[in-house]
Protein backbone atom coordinates (compact mmCIF):
# COMPACT_ATOMS: atom_id res chain seq x y z
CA UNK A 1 -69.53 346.75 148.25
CA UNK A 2 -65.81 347.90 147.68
CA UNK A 3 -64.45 344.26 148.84
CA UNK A 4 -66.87 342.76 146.48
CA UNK A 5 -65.71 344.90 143.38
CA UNK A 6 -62.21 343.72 144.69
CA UNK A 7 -62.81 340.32 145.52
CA UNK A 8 -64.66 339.40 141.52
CA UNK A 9 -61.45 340.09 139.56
CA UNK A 10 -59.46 338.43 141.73
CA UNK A 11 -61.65 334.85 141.72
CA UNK A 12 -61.89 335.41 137.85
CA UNK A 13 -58.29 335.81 137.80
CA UNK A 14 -57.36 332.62 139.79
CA UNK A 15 -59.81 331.21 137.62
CA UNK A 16 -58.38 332.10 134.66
CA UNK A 17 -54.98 331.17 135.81
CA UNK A 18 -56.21 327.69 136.49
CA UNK A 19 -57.16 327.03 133.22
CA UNK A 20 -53.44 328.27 131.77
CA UNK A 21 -51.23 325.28 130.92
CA UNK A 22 -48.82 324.19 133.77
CA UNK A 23 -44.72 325.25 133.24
CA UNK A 24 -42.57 323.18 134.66
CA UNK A 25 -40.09 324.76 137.05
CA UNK A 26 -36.52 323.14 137.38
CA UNK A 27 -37.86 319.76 136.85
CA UNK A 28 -35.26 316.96 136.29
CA UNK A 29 -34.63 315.96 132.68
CA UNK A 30 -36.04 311.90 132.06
CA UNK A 31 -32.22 311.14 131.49
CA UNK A 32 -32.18 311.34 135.56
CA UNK A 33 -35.22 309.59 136.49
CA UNK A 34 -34.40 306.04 137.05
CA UNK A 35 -36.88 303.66 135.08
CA UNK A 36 -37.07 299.90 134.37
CA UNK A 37 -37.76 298.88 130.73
CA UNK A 38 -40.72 296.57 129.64
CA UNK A 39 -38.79 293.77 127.17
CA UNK A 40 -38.19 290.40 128.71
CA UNK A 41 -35.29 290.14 127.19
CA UNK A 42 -34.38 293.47 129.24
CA UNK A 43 -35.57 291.90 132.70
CA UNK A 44 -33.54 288.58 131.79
CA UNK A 45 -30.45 290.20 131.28
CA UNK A 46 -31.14 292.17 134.69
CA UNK A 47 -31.66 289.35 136.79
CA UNK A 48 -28.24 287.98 134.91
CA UNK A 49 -26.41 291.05 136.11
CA UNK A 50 -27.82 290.46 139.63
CA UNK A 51 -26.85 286.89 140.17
CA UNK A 52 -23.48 287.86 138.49
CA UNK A 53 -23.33 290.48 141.54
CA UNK A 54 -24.11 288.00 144.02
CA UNK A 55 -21.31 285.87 142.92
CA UNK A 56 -19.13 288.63 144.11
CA UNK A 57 -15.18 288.52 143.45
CA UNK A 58 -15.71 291.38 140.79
CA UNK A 59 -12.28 294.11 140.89
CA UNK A 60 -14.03 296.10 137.75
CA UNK A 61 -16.89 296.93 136.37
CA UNK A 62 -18.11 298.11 132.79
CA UNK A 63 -21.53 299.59 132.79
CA UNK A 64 -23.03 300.83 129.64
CA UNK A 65 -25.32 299.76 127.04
CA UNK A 66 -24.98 297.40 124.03
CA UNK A 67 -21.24 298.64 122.69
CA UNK A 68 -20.26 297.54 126.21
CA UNK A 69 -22.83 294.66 126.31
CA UNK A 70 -21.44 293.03 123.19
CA UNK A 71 -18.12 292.50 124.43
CA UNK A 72 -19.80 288.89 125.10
CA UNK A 73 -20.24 288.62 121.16
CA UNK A 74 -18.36 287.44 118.83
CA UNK A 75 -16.43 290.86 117.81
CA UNK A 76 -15.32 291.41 121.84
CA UNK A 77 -15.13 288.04 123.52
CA UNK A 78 -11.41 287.28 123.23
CA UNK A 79 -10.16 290.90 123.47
CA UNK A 80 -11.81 290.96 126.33
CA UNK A 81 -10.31 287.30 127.64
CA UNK A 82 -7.04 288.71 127.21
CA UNK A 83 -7.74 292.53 128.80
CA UNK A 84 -10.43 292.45 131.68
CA UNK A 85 -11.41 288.52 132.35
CA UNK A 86 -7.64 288.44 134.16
CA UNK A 87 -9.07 291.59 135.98
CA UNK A 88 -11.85 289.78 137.10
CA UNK A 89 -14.28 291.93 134.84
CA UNK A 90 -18.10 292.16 135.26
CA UNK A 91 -19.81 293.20 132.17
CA UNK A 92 -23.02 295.07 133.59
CA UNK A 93 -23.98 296.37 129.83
CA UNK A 94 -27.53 296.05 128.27
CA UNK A 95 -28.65 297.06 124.75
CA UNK A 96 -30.37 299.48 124.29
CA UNK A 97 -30.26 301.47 127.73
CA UNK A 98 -30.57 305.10 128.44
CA UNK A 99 -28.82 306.94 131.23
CA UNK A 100 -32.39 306.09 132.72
CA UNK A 101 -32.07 302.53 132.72
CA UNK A 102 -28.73 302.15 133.98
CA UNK A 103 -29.71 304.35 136.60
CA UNK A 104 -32.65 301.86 137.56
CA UNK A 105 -30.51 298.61 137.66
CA UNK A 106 -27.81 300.84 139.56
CA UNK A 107 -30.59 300.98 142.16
CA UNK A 108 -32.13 297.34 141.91
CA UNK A 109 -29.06 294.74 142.13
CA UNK A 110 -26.58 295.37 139.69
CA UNK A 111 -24.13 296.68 142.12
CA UNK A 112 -25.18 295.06 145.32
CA UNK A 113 -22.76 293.62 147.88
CA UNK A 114 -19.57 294.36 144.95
CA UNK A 115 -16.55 296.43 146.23
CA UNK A 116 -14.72 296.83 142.40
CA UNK A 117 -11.66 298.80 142.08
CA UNK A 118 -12.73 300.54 139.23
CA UNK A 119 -15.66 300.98 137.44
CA UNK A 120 -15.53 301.93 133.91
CA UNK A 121 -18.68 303.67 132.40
CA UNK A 122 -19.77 304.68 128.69
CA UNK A 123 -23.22 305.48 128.10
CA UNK A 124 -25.42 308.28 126.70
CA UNK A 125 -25.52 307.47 123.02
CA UNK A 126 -29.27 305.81 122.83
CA UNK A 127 -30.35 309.08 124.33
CA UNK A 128 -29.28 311.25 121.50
CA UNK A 129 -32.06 310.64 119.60
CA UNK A 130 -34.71 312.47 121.87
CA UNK A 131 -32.62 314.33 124.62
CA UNK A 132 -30.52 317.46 124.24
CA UNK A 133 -26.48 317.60 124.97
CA UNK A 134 -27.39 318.89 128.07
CA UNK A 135 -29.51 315.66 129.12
CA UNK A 136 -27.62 313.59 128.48
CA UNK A 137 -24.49 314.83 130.70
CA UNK A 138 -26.85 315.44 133.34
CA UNK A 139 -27.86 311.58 132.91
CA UNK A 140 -24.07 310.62 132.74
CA UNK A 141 -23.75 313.15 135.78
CA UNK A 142 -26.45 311.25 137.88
CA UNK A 143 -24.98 307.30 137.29
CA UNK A 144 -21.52 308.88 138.24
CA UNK A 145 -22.83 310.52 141.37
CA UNK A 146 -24.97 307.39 142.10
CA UNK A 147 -21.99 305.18 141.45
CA UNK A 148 -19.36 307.43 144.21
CA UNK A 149 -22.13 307.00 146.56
CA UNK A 150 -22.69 303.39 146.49
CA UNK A 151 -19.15 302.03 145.94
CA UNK A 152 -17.11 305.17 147.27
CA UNK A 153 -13.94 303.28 147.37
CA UNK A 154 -14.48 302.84 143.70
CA UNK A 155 -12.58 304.82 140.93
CA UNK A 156 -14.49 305.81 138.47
CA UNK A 157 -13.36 306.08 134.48
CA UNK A 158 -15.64 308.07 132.65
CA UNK A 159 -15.02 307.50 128.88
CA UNK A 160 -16.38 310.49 126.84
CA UNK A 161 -19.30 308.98 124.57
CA UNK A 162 -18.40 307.50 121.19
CA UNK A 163 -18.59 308.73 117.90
CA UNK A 164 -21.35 307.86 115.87
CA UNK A 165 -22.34 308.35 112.02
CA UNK A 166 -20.00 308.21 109.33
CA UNK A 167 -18.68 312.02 109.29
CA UNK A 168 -18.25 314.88 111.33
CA UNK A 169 -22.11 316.24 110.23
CA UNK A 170 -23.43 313.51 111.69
CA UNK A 171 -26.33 315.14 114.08
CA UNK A 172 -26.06 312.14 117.10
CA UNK A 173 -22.12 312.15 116.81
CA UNK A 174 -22.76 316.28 116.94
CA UNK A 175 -24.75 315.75 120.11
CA UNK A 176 -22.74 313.39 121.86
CA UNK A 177 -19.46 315.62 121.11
CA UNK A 178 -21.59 318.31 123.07
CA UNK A 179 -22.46 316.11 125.85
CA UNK A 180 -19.10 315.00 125.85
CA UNK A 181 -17.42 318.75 126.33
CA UNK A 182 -19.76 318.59 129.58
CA UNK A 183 -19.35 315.16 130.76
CA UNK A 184 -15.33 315.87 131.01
CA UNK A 185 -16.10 318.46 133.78
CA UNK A 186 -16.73 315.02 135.93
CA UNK A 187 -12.68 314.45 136.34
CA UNK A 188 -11.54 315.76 139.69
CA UNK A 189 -8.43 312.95 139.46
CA UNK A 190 -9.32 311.37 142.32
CA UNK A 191 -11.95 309.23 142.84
CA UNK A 192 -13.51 310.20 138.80
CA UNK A 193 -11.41 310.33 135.81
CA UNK A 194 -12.41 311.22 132.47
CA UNK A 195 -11.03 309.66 129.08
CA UNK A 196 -12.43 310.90 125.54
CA UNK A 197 -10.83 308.17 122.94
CA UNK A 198 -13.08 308.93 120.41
CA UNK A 199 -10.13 309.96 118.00
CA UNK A 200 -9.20 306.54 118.14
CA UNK A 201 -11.93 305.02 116.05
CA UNK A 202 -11.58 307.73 113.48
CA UNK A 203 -9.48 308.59 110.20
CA UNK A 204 -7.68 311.84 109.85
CA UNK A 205 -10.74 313.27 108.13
CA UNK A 206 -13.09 312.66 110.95
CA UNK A 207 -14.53 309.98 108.98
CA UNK A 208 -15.82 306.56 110.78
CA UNK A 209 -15.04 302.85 109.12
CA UNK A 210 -17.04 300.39 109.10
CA UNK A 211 -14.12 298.44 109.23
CA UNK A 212 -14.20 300.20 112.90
CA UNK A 213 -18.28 300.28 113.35
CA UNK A 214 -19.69 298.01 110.94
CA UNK A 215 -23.18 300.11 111.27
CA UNK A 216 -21.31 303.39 112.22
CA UNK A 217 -22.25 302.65 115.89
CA UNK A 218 -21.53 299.18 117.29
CA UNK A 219 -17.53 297.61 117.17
CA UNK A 220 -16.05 295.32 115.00
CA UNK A 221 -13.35 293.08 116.74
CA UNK A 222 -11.30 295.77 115.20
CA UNK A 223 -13.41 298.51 117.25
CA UNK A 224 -12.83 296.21 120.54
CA UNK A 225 -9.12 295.94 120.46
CA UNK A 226 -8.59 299.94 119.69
CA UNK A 227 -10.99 300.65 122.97
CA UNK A 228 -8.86 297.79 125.15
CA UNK A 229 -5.78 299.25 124.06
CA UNK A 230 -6.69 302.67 124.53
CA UNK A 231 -7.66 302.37 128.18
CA UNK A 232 -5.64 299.59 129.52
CA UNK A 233 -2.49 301.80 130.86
CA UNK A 234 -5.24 304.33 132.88
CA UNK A 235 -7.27 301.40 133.85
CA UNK A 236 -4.09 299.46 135.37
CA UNK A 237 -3.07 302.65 136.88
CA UNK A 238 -6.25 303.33 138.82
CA UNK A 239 -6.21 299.51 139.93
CA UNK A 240 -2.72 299.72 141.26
CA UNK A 241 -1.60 297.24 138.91
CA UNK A 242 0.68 296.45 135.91
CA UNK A 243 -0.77 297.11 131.89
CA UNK A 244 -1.66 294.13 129.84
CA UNK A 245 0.40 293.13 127.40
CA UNK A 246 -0.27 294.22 124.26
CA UNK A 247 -2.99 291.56 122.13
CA UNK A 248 -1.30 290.97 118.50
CA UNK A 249 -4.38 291.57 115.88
């Protein structure tokens, strides 16, 4: 009789416990969980980046989402000509990715059978919408780690994420400051370096042009030229070769 007065509470209390809602312990953020997206367009551009891959002869890479993507437009296409194209550039940007996405096509072809010298990598804005500071440098965290272990005789330049909005108040260009504070723990100047030229794109005031970001988030040709410029002399550096000379505007 005594182990059956012990033995009731304790089923009801398992039973009760099984009906509590679960708590996550330590599980990963989504920003670190590789996942494909659903858009054609998305699985076109993909297979793009893949059979660019296979091509080979590629000395640097720019992964990111649609700020690196539209280099190809318009606004980029001849700063880039006259920066990376001589540097035999790959442009492995997609619009619209998260640190998710890039993580996926990391692991699915975009990086398959290259050996760059440098890989430069900017990403983490399309997550500030739904995914804390935190996230997203853990998201920035995982493509850098899963880029050193793929390509380790790859130098990685992490550029801190861009500013967004058209002031300081901005609550994405707040986030991705945050994120950005983290995401410069990365450098080790070795094999990852970290470059924040956010300052760049912005007036004293900490105001954004759209003469800089015509929607306060994507590059004019202006917006192009100030991000080639600002990186050329640390990208040349970390590819053992000489700095571009300077495009006129």
């Amino acid at each position: 009789m005594v182990r059956g007065r012990v033995w009731i509470p304790v089923v009801a209390a398992l039973a009760l416990w099984t009906n509590l809602p679960r708590i996550a312990i330590g599980d990963e953020p989504a920003t670190v969980k590789p996942v494909p997206r659903d858009d054609q367009k998305w699985k076109d551009r993909q297979a793009q980046l893949n059979a660019r891959a296979k091509q080979g002869d590629v000395d640097v890479i720019f992964l990111g989402d649609s700020i690196t993507h539209f280099w190809e437009r318009e606004e980029g296409k001849a700063i880039w000509d006259w920066y990376f194209a001589p540097r035999k550039a790959m442009n492995a940007g997609i619009s619209g990715d998260r640190t998710q996405h890039l993580l996926w096509r990391l692991e699915h072809g975009n990086i398959d059978g290259i050996k760059p010298r440098a890989a430069v990598i900017m990403i983490g804005t399309n997550n500030s919408g739904d995914d804390s500071s935190k996230d997203i440098a853990a998201g920035v965290k995982a493509i850098v780690e899963k880029v050193r272990q793929a390509l380790p005789d790859t130098k990685v330049l992490v550029l801190g994420i861009f500013p967004r909005g058209p002031n300081a108040n901005d609550a994405n260009r707040k986030k991705n400051s945050a994120a950005n504070k983290i995401i410069k723990k990365l450098h080790n100047g070795k094999m990852i370096y970290y470059l924040d030229i956010s300052a760049k794109f912005l007036r004293p005031d900490g105001t954004l042009s759209k003469a800089i970001m015509h929607d306060h988030l994507h590059l004019t040709q202006r917006g192009y030229q100030i991000w080639a410029e600002s990186i050329d002399a640390k990208l040349a550096n970390l590819m053992g070769e000489k700095p571009i000379p300077k495009r006129q505007r």
